[in-house]
Protein backbone atom coordinates (compact mmCIF):
# COMPACT_ATOMS: atom_id res chain seq x y z
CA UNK A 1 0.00 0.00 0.00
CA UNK A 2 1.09 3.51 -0.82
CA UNK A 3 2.23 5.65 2.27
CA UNK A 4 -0.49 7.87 2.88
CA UNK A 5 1.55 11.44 3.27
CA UNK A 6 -1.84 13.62 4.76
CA UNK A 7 -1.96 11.24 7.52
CA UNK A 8 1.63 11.38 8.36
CA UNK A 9 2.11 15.05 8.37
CA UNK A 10 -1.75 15.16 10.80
CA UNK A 11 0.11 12.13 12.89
CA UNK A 12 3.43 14.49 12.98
CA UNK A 13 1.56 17.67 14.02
CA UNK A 14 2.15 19.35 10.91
CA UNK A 15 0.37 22.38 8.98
CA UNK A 16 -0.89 20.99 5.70
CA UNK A 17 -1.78 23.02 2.31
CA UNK A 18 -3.87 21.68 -0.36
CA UNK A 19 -5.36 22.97 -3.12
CA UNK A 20 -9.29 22.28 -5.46
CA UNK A 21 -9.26 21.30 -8.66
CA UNK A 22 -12.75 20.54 -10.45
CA UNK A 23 -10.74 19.06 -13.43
CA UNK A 24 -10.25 15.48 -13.05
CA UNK A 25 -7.59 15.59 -16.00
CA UNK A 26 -4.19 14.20 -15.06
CA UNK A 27 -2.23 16.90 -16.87
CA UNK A 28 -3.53 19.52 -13.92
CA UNK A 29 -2.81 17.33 -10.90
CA UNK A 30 0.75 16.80 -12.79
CA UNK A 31 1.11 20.98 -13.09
CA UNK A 32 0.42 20.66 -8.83
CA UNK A 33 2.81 18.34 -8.15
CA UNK A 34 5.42 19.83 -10.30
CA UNK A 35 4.46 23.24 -8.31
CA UNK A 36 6.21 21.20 -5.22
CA UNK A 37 4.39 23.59 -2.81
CA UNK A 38 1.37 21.55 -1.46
CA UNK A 39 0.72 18.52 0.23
CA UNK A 40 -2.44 17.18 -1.33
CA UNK A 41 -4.84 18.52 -4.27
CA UNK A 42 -8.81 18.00 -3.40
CA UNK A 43 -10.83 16.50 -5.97
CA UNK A 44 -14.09 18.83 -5.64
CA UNK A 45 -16.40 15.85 -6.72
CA UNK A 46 -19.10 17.35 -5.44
CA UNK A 47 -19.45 20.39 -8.50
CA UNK A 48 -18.06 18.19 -10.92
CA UNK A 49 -18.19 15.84 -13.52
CA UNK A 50 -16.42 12.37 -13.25
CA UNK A 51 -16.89 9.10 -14.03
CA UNK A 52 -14.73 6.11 -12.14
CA UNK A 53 -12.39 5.31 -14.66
CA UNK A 54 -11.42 9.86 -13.92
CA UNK A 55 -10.80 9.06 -10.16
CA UNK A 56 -8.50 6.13 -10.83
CA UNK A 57 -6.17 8.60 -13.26
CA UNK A 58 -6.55 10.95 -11.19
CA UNK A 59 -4.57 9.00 -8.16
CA UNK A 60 -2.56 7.62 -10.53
CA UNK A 61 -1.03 11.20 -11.48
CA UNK A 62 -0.81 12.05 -7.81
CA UNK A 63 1.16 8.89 -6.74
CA UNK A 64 3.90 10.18 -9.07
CA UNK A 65 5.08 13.33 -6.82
CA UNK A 66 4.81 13.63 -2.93
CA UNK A 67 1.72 14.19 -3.30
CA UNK A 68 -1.55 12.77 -1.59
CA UNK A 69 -5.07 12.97 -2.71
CA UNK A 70 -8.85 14.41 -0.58
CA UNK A 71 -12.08 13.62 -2.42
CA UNK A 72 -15.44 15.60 -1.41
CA UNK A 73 -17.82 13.95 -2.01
CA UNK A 74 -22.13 14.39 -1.82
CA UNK A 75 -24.25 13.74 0.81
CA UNK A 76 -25.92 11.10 -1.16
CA UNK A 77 -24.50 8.32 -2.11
CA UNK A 78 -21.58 9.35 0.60
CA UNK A 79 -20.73 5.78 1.04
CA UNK A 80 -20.65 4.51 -2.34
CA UNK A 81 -18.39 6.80 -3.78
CA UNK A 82 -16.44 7.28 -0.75
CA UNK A 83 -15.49 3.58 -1.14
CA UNK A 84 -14.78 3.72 -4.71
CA UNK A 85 -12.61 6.90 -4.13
CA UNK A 86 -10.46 4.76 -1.92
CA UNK A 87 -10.51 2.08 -4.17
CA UNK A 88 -8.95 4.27 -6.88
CA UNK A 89 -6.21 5.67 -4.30
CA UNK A 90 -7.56 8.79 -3.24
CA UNK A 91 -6.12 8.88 1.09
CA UNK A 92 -8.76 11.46 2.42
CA UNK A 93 -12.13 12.18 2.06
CA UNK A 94 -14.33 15.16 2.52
CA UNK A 95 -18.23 14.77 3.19
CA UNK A 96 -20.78 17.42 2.52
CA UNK A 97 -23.46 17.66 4.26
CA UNK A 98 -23.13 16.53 7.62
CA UNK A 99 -25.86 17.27 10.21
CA UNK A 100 -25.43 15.54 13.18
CA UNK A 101 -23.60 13.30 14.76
CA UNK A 102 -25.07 10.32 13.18
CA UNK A 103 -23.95 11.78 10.05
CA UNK A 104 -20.74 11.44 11.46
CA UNK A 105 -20.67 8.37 12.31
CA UNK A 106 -22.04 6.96 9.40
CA UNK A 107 -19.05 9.03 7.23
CA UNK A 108 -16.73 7.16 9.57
CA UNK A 109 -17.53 3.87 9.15
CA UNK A 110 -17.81 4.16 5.36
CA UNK A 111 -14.58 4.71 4.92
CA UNK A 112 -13.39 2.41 8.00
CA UNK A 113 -12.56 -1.27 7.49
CA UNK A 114 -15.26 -3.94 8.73
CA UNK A 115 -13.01 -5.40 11.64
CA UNK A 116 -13.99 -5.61 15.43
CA UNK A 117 -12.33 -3.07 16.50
CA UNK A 118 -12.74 -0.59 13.25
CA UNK A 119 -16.28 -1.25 13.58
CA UNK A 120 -16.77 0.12 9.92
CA UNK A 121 -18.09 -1.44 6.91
CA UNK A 122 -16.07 -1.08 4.50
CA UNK A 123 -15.29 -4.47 3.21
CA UNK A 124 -12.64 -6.34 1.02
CA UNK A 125 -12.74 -5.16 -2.73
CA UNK A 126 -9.99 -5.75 -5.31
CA UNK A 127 -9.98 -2.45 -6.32
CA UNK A 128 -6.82 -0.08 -7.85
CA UNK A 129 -5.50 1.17 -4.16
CA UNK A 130 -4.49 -2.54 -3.08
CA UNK A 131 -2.49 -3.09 -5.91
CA UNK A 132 -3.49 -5.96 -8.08
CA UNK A 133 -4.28 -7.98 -4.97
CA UNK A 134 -7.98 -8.94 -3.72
CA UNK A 135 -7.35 -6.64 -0.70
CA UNK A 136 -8.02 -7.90 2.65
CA UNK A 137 -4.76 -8.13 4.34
CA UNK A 138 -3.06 -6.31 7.22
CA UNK A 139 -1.92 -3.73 5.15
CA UNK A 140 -5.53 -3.25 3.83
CA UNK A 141 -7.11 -2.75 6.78
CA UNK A 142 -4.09 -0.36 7.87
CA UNK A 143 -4.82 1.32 4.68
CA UNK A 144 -8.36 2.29 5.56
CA UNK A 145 -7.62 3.02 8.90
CA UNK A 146 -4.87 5.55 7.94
CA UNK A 147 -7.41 7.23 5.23
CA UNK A 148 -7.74 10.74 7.07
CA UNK A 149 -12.13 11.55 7.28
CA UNK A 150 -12.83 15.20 7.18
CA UNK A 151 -16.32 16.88 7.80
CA UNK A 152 -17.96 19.78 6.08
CA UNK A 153 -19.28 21.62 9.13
CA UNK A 154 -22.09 23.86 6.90
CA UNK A 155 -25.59 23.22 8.21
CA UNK A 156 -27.34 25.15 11.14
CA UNK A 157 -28.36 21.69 12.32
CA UNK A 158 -24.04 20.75 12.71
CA UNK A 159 -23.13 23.80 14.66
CA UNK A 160 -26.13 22.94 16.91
CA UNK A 161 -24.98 19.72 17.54
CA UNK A 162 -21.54 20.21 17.24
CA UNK A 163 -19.80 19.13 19.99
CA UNK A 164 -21.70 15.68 19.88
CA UNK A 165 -20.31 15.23 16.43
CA UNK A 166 -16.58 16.34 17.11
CA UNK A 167 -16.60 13.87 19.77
CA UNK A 168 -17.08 10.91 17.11
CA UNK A 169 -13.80 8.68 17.32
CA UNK A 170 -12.62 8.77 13.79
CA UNK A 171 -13.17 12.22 12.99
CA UNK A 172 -9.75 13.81 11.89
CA UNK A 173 -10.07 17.18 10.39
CA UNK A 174 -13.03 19.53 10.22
CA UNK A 175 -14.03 21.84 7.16
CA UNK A 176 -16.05 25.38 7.70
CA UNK A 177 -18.32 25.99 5.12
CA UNK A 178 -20.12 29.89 5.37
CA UNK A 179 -21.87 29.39 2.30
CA UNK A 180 -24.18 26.71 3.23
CA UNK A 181 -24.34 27.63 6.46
CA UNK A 182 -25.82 31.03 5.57
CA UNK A 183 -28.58 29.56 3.60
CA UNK A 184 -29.21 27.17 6.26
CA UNK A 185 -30.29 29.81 8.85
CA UNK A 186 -32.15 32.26 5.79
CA UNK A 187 -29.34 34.54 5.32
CA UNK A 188 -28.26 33.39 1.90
CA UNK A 189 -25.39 34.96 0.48
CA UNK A 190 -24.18 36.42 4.22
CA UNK A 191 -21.02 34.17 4.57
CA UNK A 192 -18.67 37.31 5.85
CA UNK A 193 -21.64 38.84 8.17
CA UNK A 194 -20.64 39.46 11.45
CA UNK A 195 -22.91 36.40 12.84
CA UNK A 196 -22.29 33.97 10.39
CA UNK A 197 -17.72 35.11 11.15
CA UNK A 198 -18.53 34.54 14.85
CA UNK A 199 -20.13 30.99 14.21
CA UNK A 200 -16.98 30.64 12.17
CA UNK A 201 -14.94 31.28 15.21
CA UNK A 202 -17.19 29.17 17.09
CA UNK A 203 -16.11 26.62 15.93
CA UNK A 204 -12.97 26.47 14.98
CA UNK A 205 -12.09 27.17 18.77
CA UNK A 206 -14.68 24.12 19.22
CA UNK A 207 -12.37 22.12 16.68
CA UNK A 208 -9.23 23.16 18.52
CA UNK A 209 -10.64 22.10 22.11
CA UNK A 210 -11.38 18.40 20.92
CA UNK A 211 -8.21 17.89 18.82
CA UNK A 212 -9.80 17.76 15.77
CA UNK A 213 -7.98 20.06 13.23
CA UNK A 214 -10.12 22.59 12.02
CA UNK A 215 -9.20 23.64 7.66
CA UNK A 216 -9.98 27.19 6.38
CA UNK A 217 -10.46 27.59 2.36
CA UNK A 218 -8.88 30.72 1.15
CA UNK A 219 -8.48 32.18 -1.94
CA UNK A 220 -5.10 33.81 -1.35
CA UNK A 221 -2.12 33.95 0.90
CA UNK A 222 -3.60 37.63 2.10
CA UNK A 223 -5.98 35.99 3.46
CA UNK A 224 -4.68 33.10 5.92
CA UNK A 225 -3.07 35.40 8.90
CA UNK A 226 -6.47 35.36 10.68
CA UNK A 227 -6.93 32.19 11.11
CA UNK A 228 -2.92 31.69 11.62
CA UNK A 229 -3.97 33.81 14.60
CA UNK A 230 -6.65 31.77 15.58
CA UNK A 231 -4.69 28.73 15.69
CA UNK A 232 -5.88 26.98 12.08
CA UNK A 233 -2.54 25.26 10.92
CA UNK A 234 -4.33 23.58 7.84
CA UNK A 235 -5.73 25.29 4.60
CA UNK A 236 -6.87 24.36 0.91
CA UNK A 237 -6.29 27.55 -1.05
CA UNK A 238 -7.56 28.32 -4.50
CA UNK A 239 -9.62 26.55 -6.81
CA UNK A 240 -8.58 25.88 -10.90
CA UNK A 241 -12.60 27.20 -12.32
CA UNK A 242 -12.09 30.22 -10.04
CA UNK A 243 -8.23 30.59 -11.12
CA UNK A 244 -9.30 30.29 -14.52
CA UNK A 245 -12.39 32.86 -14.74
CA UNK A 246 -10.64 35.93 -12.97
CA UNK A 247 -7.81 34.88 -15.83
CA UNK A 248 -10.35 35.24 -18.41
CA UNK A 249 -12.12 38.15 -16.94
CA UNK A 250 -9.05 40.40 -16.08
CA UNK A 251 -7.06 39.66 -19.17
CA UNK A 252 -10.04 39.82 -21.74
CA UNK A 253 -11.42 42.99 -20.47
CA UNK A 254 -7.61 44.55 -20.53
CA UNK A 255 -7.06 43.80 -24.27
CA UNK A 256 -11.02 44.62 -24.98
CA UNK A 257 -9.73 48.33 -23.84
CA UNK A 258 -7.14 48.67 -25.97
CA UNK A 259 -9.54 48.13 -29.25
């Protein structure tokens, strides 16, 4: 099995930077890795397209730097494609939509191998991760155990129940997400309000009190001192659509001027 370098650097008490991409093409995880400045790229499943045969070339173009791999995935089917996300290779994965802490639970054990004291259900599968083996072994069940779980914390109904669901064993990291959160209590569109920046501070200090490392999405390195302040050690920073668009925007517009 393929070290998994996310869970090494969490183990070590490390910062760790990652960055989106909604392109499952291999040539832009390849541009990442040959960046040498992050520590895993997220696969925003969630807003886009993919099929299976995607997530297996996308691992395989991570595995070739020091590089590891996060998935987020949608609330529904959360355990299906978590499990065929890990089959491919990706090493962490990111649910939406958690509400409670039998969300959490539930998120656990789908990625979490079906032994006694895993408790998961995530069962043997000869899939691309164990290597042309059926799977099954020791280093299997490591495997899965090692796979770092992170929560999107975006729902009124999470924050509510919040400290319930950071106290799930299994729970590694912890995601904020203003957008949904926002919606959730009929302020759509408010993410940088002053209520919805002091739930935000909620609970990341609610993250740091239970050990469970709490990740801030930014959009620039302007942005991160903050949270730095705060005590958030991990980020994901930028996103390739967003990258891409502002590209478009600011450089289009300049040279429609000069006409």
């Amino acid at each position: 099995m393929r070290r998994n370098l996310f869970r090494e650097k969490l183990r070590a008490g490390l910062p760790t930077l990652g960055t989106h991409l909604h392109s499952s093409w291999p040539a832009v995880v390849e541009a990442v890795g040959h960046s040498g400045a992050f520590d895993y790229v997220e696969f925003v499943a969630e807003y886009a397209p993919f099929d299976l045969y995607a997530l297996d070339n996308f691992c395989r173009a991570v595995e070739l730097f020091d590089l590891s791999c996060m998935i987020k995935v949608d609330q529904e089917p959360r355990r299906f494609l978590a499990q065929r996300a890990i089959g491919a290779g990706f090493q962490s994965v990111l649910f939406a939509d958690v509400r409670s802490a039998e969300d959490a639970r539930s998120c656990v054990a789908a990625v979490r191998p079906e032994t006694p004291e895993a408790q998961g259900n995530h069962g043997v599968a000869a899939r691309r991760f164990a290597y042309m083996t059926y799977g099954g072994t020791s280093d299997y069940v490591q495997a899965l155990n090692d796979v770092v779980v992170a929560l999107m914390i975006e729902k009124r109904a999470a924050v509510e129940e919040l400290e319930e669901i950071l106290a799930v064993p299994g729970v590694d990291m912890v995601q904020w997400g203003p957008a949904d959160y926002s919606m959730s209590i009929g302020r759509p569109g408010a993410w940088y309000s002053p209520e919805v920046r002091e739930v935000e501070r909620h609970v990341i200090a609610a993250c740091l009190a239970h050990g469970v490392p709490p990740r801030i999405e930014i959009n620039s390195p302007a942005h991160a001192q903050p949270y730095l302040d705060l005590g958030v050690r991990h980020f994901c920073i930028g996103t390739d659509l967003f990258i891409l668009h502002d590209w478009f925007k600011q450089n289009g517009e300049g040279m429609r001027a000069l006409f």
